[in-house]
C-alpha atoms as a PDB file:
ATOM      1  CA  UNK A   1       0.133-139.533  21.454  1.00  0.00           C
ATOM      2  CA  UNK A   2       2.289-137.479  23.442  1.00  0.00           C
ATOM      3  CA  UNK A   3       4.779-137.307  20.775  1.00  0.00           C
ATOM      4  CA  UNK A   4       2.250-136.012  18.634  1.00  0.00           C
ATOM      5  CA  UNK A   5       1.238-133.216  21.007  1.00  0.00           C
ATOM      6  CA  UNK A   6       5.127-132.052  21.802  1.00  0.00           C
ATOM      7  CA  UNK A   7       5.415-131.131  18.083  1.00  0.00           C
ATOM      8  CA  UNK A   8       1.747-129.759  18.316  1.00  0.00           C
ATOM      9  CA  UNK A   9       2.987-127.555  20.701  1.00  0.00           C
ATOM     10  CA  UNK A  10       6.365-126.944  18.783  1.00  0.00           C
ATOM     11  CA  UNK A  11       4.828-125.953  15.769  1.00  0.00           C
ATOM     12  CA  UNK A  12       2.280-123.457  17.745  1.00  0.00           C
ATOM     13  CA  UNK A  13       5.465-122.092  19.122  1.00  0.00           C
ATOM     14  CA  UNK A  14       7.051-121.778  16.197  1.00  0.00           C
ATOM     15  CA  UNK A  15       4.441-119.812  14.619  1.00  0.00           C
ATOM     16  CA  UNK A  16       3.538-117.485  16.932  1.00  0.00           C
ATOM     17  CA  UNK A  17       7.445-116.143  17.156  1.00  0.00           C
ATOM     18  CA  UNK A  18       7.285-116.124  13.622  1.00  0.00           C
ATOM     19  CA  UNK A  19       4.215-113.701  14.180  1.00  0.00           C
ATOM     20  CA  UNK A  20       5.547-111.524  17.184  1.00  0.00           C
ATOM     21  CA  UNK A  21       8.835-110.996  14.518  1.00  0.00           C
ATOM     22  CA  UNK A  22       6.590-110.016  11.387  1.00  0.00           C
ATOM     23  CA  UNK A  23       4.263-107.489  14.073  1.00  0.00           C
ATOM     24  CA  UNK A  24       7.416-106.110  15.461  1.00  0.00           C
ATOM     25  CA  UNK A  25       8.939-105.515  11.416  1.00  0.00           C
ATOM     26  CA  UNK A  26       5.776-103.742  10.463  1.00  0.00           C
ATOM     27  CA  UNK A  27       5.835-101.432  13.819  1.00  0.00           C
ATOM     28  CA  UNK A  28       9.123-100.327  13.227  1.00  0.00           C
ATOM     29  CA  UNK A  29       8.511 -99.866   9.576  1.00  0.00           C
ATOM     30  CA  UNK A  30       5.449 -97.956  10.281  1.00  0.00           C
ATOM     31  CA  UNK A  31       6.471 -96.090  13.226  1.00  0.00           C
ATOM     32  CA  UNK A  32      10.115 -95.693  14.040  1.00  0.00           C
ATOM     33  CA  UNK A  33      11.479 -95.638  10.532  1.00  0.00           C
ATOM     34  CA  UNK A  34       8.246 -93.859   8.555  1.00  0.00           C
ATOM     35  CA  UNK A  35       9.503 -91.051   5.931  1.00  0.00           C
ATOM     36  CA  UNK A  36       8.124 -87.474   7.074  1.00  0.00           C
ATOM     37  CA  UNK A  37       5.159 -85.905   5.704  1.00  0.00           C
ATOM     38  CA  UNK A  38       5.515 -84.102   2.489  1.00  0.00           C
ATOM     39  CA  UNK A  39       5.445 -80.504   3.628  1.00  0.00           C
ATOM     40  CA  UNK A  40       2.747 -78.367   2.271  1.00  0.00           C
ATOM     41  CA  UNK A  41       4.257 -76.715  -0.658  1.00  0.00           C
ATOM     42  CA  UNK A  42       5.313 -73.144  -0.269  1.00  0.00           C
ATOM     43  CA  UNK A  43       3.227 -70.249   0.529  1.00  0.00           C
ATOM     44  CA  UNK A  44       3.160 -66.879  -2.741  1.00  0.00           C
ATOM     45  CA  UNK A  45       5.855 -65.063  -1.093  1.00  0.00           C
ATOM     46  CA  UNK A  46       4.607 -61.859   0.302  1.00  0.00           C
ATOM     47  CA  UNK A  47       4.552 -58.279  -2.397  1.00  0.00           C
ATOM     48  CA  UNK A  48       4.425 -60.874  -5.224  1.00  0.00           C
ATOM     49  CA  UNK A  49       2.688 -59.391  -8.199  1.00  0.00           C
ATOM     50  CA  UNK A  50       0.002 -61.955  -9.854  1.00  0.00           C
ATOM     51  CA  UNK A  51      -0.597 -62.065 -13.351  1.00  0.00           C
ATOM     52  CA  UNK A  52      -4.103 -62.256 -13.983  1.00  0.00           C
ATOM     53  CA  UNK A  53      -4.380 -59.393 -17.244  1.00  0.00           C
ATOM     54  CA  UNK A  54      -8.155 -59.440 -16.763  1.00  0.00           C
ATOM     55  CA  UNK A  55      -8.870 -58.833 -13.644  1.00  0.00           C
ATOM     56  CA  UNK A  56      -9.223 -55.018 -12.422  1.00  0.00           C
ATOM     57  CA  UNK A  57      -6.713 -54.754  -9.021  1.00  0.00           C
ATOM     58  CA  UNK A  58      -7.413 -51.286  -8.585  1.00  0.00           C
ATOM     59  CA  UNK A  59     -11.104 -51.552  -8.885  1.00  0.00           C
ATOM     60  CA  UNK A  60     -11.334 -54.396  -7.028  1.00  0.00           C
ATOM     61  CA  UNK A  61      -9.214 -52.836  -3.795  1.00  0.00           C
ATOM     62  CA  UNK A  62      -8.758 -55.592  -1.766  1.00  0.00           C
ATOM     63  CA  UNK A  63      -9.078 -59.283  -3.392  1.00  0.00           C
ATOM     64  CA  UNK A  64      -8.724 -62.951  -2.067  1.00  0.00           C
ATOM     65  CA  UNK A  65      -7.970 -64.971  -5.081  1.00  0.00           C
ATOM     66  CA  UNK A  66      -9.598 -68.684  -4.859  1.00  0.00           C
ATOM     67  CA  UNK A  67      -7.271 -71.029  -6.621  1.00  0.00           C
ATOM     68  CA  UNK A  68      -9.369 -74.055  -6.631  1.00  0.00           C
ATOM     69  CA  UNK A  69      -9.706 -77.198  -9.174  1.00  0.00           C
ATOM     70  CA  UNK A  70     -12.821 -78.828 -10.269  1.00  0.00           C
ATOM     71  CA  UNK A  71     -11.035 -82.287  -9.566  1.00  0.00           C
ATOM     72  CA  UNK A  72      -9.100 -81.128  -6.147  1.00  0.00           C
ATOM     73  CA  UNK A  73     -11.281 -82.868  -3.298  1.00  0.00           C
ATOM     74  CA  UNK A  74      -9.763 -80.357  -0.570  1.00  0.00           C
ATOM     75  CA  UNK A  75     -11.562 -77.913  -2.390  1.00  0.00           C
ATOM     76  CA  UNK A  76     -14.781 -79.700  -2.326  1.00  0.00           C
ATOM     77  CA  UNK A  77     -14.130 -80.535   1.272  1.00  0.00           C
ATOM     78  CA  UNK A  78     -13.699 -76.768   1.381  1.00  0.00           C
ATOM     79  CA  UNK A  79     -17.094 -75.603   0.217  1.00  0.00           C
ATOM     80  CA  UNK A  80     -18.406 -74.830   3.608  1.00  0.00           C
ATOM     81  CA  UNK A  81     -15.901 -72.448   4.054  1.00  0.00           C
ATOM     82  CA  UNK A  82     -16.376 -70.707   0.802  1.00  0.00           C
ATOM     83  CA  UNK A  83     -19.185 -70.333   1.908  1.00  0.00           C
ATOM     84  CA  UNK A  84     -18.576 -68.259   4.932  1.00  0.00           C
ATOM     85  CA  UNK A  85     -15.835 -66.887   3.282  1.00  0.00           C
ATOM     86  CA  UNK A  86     -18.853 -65.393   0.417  1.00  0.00           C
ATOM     87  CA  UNK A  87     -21.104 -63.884   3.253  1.00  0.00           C
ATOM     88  CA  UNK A  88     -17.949 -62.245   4.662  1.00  0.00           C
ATOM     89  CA  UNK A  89     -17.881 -60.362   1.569  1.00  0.00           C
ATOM     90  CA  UNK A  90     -21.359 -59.227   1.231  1.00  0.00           C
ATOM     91  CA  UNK A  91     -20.084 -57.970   4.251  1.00  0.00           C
ATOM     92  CA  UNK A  92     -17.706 -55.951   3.406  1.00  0.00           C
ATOM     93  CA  UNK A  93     -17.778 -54.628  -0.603  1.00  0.00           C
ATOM     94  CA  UNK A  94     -14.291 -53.823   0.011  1.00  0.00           C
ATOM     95  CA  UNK A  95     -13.963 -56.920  -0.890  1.00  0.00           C
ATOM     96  CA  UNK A  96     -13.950 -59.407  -3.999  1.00  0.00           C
ATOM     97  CA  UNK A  97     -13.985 -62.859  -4.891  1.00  0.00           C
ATOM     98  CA  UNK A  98     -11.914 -64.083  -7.553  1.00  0.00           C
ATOM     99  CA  UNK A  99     -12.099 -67.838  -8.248  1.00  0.00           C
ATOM    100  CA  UNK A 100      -8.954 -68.968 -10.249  1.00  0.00           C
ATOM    101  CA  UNK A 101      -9.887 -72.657 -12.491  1.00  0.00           C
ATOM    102  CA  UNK A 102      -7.538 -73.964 -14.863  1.00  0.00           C
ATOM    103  CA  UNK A 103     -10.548 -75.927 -16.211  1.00  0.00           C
ATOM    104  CA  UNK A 104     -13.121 -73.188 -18.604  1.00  0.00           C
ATOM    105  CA  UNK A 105     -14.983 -70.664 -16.729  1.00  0.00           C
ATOM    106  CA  UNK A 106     -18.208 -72.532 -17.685  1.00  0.00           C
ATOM    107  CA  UNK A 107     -17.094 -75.388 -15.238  1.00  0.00           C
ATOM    108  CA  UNK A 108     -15.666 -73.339 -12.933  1.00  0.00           C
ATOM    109  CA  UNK A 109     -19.310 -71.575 -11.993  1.00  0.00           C
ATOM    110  CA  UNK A 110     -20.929 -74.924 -12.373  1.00  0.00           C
ATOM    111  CA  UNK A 111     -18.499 -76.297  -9.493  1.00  0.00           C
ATOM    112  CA  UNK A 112     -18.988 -73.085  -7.480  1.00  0.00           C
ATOM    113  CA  UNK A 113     -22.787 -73.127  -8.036  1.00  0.00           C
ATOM    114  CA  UNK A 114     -23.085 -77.333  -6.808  1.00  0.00           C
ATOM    115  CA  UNK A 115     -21.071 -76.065  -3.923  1.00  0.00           C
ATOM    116  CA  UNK A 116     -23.229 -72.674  -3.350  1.00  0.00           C
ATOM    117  CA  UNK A 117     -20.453 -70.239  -3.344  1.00  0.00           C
ATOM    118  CA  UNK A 118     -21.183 -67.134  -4.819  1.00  0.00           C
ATOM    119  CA  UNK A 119     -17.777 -65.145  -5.959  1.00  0.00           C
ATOM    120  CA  UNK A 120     -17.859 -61.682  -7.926  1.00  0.00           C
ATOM    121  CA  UNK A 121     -15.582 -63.236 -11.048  1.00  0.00           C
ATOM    122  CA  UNK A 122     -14.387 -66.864 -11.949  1.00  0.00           C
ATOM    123  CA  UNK A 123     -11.443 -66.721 -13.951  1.00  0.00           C
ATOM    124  CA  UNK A 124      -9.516 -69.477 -16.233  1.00  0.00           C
ATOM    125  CA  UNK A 125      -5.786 -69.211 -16.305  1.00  0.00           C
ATOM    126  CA  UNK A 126      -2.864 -71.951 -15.469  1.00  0.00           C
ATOM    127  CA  UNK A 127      -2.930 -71.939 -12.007  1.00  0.00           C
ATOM    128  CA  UNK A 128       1.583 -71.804 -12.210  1.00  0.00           C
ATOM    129  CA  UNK A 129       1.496 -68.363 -14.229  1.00  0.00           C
ATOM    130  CA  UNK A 130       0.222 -66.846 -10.676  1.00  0.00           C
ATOM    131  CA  UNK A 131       2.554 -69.346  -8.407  1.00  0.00           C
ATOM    132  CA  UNK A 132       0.066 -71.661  -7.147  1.00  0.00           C
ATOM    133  CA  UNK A 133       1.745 -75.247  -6.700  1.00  0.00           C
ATOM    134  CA  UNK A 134      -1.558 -76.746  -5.173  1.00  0.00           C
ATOM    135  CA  UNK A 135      -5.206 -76.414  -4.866  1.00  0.00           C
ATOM    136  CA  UNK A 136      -6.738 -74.889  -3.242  1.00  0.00           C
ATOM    137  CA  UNK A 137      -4.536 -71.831  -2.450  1.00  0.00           C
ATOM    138  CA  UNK A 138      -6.354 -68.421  -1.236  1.00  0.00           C
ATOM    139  CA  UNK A 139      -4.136 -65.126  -1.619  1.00  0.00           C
ATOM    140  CA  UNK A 140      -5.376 -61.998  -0.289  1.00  0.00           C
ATOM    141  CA  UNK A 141      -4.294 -59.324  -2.805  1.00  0.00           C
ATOM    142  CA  UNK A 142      -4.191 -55.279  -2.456  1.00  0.00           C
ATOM    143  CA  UNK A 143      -5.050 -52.909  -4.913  1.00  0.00           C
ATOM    144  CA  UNK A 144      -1.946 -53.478  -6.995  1.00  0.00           C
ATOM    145  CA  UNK A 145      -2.088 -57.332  -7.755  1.00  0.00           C
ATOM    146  CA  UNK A 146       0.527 -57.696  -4.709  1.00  0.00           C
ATOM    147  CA  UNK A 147       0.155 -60.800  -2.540  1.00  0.00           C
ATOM    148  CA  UNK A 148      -0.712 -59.979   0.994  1.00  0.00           C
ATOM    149  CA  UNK A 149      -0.711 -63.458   2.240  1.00  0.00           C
ATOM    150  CA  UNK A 150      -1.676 -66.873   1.022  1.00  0.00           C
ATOM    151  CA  UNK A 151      -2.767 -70.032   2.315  1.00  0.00           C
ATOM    152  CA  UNK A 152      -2.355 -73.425   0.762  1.00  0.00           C
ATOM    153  CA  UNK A 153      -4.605 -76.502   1.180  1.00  0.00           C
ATOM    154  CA  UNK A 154      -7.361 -77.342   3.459  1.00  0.00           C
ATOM    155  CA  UNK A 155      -7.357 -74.582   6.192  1.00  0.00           C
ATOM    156  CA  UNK A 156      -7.581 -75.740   9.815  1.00  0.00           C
ATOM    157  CA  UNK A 157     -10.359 -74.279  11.768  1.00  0.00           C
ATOM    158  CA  UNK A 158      -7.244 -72.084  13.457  1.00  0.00           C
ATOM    159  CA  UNK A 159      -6.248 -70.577  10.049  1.00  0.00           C
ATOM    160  CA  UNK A 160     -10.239 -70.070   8.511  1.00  0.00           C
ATOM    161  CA  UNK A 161     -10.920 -68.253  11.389  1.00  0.00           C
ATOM    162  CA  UNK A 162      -7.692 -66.205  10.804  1.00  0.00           C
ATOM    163  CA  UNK A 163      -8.399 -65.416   7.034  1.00  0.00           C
ATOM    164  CA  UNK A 164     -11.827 -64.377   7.867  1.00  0.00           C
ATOM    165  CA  UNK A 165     -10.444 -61.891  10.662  1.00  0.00           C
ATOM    166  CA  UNK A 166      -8.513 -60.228   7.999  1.00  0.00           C
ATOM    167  CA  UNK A 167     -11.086 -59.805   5.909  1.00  0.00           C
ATOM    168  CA  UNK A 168     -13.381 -57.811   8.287  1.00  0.00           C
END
């Protein structure tokens, strides 16, 4: 019997090394040798014109541009926001909305509506022929069609708060 419980214990022993090596290879995969984050693609660079032939820069004065994606779940996580970002505006009529799809306008208003975001003009265009690498992006235009600034992704609280500063 006591044979029997020496390779009892040996075996016990056996595996739970074999566990403390496996939990130590997946901690040092995980932790010390993770790859870094994907940065957040690139901001428009500042006093770059945007190409959208339709809309009316000079008219409009100042406009933040929404570049959003029916299928983009940061922009649906974004709604709130939009939101605020809408009332801001009926703020201020210095001010206009511009939501940018690349899916048809009809789907584009149906998204906005679902998330009850009202925006002076939704627009269809390929989101690359104004620069946009990701949805959603927000650029704050001037009167000429001129990136201000832009924004890309899902805004921290830090960065909404900062966007709806400049539009005041």
């Amino acid at each position: 019997m006591s044979q029997l419980l020496k390779k009892t214990e040996m075996v016990a022993d056996i595996a739970i090394v074999v566990v403390g090596i496996l939990l130590a290879v997946v901690l040092v995969k995980n932790y010390l040798l993770a790859k870094p984050q994907a940065p957040m693609p690139a901001a428009i660079a500042p006093g770059t014109k945007l190409s959208l032939p339709s809309v009316n820069w000079k008219a409009n004065g100042t406009t933040l541009v929404l570049a959003l994606s029916t299928g983009c779940r940061f922009c649906t996580e974004s709604g709130p926001f939009y939101q605020r970002l809408a009332q801001e505006r009926a703020k201020n009529q210095n001010i206009r909305l511009v939501a940018v799809f690349p899916q048809p306008v009809a789907e584009g208003q149906k998204y906005l509506s679902d998330l009850g975001v009202t925006v002076d003009e939704v627009q269809q265009a390929r989101l690359d022929s104004i620069g946009v690498v990701a949805t959603p992006t927000l650029i704050l235009a001037n009167a000429d069609g001129a990136v201000l600034e832009s924004w890309t992704g899902k805004l921290p609280g830090e960065k909404e708060s900062e966007l709806l500063a400049k539009l005041k």
